[in-house]
PDB file of N, CA and C in Angstrom:
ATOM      1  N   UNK A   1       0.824  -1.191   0.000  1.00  0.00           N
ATOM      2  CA  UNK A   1       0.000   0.000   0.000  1.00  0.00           C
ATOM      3  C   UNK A   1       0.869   1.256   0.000  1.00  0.00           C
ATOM      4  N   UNK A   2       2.056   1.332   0.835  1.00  0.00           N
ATOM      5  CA  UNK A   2       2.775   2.412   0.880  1.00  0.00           C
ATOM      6  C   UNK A   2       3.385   3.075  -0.120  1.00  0.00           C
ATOM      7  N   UNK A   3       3.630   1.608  -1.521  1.00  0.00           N
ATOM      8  CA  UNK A   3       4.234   1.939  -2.622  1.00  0.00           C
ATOM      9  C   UNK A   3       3.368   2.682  -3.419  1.00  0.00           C
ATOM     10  N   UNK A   4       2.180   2.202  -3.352  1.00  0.00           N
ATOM     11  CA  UNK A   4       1.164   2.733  -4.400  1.00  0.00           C
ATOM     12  C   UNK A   4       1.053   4.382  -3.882  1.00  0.00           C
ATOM     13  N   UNK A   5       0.932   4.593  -2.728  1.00  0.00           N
ATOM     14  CA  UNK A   5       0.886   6.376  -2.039  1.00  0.00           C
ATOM     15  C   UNK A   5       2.107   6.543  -3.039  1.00  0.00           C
ATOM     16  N   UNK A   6       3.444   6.016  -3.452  1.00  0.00           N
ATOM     17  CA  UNK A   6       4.680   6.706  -3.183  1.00  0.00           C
ATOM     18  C   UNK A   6       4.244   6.561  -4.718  1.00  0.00           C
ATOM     19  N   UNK A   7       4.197   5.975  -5.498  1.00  0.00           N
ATOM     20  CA  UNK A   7       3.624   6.089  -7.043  1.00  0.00           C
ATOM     21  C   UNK A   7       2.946   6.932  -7.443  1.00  0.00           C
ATOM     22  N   UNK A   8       1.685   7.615  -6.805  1.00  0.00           N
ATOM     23  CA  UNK A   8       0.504   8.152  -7.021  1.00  0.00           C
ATOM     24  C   UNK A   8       1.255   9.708  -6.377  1.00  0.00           C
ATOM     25  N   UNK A   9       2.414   9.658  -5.631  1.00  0.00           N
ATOM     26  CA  UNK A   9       2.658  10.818  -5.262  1.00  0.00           C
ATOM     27  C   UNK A   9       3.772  11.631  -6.196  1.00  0.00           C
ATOM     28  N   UNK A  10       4.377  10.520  -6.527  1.00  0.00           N
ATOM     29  CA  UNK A  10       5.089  11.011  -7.728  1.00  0.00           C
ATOM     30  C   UNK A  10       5.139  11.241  -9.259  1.00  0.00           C
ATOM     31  N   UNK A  11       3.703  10.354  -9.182  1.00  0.00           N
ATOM     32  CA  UNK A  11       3.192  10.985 -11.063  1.00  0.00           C
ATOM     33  C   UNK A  11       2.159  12.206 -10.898  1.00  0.00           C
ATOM     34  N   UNK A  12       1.408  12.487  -8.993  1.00  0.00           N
ATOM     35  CA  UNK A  12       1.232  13.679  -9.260  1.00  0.00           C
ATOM     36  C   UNK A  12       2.376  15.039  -9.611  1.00  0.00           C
ATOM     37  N   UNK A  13       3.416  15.048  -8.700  1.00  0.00           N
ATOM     38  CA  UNK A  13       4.618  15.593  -8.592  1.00  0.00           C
ATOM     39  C   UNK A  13       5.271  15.592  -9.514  1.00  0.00           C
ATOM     40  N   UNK A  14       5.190  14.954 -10.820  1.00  0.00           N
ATOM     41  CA  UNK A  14       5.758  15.008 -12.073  1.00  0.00           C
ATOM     42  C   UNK A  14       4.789  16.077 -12.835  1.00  0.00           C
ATOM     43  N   UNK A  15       3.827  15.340 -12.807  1.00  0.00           N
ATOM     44  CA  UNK A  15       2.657  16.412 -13.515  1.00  0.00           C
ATOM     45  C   UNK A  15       2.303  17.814 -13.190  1.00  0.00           C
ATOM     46  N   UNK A  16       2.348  18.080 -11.880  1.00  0.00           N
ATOM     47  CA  UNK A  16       2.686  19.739 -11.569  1.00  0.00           C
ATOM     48  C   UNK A  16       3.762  20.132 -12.230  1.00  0.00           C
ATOM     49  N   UNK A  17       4.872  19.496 -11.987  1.00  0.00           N
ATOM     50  CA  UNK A  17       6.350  20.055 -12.393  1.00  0.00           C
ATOM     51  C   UNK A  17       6.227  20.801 -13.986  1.00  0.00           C
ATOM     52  N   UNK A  18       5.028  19.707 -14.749  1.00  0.00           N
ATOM     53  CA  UNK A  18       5.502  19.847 -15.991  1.00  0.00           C
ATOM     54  C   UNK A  18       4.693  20.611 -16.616  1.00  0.00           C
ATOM     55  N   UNK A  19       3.332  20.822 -15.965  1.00  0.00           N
ATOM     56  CA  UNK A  19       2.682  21.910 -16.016  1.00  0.00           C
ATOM     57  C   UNK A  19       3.255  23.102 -15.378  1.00  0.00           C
ATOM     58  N   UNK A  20       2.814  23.401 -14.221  1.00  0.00           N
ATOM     59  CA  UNK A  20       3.494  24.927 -14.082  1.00  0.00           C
ATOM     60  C   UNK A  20       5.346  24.260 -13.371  1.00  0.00           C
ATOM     61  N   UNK A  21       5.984  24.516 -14.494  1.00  0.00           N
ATOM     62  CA  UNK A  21       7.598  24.661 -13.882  1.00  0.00           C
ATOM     63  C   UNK A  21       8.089  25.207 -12.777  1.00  0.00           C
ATOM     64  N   UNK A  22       8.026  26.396 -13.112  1.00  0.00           N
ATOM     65  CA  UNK A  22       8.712  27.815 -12.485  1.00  0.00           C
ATOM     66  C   UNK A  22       7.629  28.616 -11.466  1.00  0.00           C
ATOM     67  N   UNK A  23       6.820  28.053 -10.896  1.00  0.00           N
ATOM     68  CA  UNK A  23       5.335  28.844 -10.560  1.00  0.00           C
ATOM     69  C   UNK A  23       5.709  28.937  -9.232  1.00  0.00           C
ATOM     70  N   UNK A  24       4.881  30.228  -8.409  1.00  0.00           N
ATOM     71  CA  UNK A  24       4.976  29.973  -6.773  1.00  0.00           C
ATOM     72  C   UNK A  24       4.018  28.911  -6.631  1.00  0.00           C
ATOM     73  N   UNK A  25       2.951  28.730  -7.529  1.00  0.00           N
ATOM     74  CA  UNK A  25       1.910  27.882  -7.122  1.00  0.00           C
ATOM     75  C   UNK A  25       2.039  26.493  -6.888  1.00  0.00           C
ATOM     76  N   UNK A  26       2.956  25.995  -7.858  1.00  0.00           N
ATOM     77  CA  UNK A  26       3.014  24.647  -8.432  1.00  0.00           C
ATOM     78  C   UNK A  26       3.192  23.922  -6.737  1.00  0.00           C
ATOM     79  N   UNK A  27       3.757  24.491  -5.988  1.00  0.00           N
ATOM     80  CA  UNK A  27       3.364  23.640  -4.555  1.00  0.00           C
ATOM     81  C   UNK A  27       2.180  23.584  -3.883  1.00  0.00           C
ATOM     82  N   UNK A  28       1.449  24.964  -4.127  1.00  0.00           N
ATOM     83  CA  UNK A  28       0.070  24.742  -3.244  1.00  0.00           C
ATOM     84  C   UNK A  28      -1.022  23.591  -4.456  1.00  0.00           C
ATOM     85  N   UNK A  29      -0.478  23.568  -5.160  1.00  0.00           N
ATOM     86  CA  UNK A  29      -1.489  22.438  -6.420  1.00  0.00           C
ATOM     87  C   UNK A  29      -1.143  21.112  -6.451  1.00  0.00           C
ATOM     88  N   UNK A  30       0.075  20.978  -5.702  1.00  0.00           N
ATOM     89  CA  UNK A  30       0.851  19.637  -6.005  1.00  0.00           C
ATOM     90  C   UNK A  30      -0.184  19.117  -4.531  1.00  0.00           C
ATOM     91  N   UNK A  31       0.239  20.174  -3.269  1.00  0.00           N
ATOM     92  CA  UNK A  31      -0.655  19.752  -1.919  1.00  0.00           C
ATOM     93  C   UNK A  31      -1.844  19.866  -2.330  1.00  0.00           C
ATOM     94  N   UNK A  32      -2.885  20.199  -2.734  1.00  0.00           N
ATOM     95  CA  UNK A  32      -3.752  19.765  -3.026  1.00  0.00           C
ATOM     96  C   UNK A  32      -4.213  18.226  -3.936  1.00  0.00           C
ATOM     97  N   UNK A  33      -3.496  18.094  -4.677  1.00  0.00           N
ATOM     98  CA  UNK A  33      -3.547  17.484  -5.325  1.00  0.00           C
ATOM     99  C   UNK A  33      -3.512  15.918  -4.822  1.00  0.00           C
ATOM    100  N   UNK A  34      -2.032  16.040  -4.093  1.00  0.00           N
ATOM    101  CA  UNK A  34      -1.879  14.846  -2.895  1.00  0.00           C
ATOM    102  C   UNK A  34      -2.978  14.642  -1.951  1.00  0.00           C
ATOM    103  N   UNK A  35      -4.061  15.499  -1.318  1.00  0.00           N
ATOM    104  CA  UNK A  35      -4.396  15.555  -0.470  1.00  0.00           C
ATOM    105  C   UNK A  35      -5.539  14.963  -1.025  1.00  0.00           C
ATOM    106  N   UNK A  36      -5.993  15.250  -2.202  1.00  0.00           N
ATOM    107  CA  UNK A  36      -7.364  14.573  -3.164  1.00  0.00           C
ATOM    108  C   UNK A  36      -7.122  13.031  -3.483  1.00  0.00           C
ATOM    109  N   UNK A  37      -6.050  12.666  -3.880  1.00  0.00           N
ATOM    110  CA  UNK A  37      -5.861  11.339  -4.158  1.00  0.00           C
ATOM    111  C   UNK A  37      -5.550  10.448  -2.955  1.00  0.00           C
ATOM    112  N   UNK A  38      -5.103  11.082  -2.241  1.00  0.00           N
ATOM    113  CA  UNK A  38      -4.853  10.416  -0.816  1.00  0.00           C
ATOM    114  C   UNK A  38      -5.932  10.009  -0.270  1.00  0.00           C
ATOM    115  N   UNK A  39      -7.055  10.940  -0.165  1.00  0.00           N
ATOM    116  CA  UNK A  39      -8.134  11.407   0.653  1.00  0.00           C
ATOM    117  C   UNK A  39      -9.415   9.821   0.056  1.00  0.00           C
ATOM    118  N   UNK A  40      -9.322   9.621  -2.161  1.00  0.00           N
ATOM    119  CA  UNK A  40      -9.742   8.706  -2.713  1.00  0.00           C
ATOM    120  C   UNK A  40      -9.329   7.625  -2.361  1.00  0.00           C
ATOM    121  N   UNK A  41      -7.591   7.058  -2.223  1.00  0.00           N
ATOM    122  CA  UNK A  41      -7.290   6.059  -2.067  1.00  0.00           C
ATOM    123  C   UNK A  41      -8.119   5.540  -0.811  1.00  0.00           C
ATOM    124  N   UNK A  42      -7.748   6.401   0.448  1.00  0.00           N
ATOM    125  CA  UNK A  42      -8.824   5.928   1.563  1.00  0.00           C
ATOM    126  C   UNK A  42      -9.717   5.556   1.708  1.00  0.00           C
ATOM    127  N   UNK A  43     -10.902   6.062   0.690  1.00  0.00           N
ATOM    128  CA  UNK A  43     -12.358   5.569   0.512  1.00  0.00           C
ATOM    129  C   UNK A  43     -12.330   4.635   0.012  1.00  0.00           C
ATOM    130  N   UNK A  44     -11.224   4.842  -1.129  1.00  0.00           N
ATOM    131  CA  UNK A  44     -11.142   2.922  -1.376  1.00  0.00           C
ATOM    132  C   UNK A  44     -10.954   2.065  -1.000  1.00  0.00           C
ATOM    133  N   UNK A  45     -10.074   2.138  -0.069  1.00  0.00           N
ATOM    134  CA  UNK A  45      -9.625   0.753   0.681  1.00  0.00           C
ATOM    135  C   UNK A  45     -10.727   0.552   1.691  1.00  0.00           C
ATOM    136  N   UNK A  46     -11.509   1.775   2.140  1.00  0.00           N
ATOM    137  CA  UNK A  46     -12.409   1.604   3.382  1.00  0.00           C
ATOM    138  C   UNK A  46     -13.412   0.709   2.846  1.00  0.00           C
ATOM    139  N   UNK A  47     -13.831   1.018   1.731  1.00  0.00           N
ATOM    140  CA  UNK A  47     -15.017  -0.004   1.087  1.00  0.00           C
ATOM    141  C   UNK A  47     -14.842  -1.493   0.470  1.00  0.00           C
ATOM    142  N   UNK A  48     -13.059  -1.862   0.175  1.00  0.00           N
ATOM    143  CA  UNK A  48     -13.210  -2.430   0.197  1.00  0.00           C
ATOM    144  C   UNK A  48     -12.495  -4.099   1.264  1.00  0.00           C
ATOM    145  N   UNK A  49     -12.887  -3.514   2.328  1.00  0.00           N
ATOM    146  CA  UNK A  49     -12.635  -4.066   3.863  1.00  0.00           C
ATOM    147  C   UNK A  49     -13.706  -4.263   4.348  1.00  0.00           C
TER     148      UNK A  49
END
């Protein structure tokens, strides 16, 4: 399970990068971003337990 967070955290973290490069933002979008898929993975596993 930990790998899949560390997968899902780094093709978000690629995909900010490559959208906004150089941005102040590209961190508050990346934390969001983590925080949305994180937040899904959970519901998933909750349902299916």
């Amino acid at each position: 399970m930990l790998i899949l967070v560390w997968f899902i955290v780094c093709i978000i973290f690629a995909f900010v990068q490559y959208i906004l490069p150089n941005s102040g933002h590209s961190l508050e979008l990346f934390a969001l971003l983590s925080a949305i898929a994180l937040f899904i993975l959970n519901r998933l596993t909750r349902k299916t337990k």
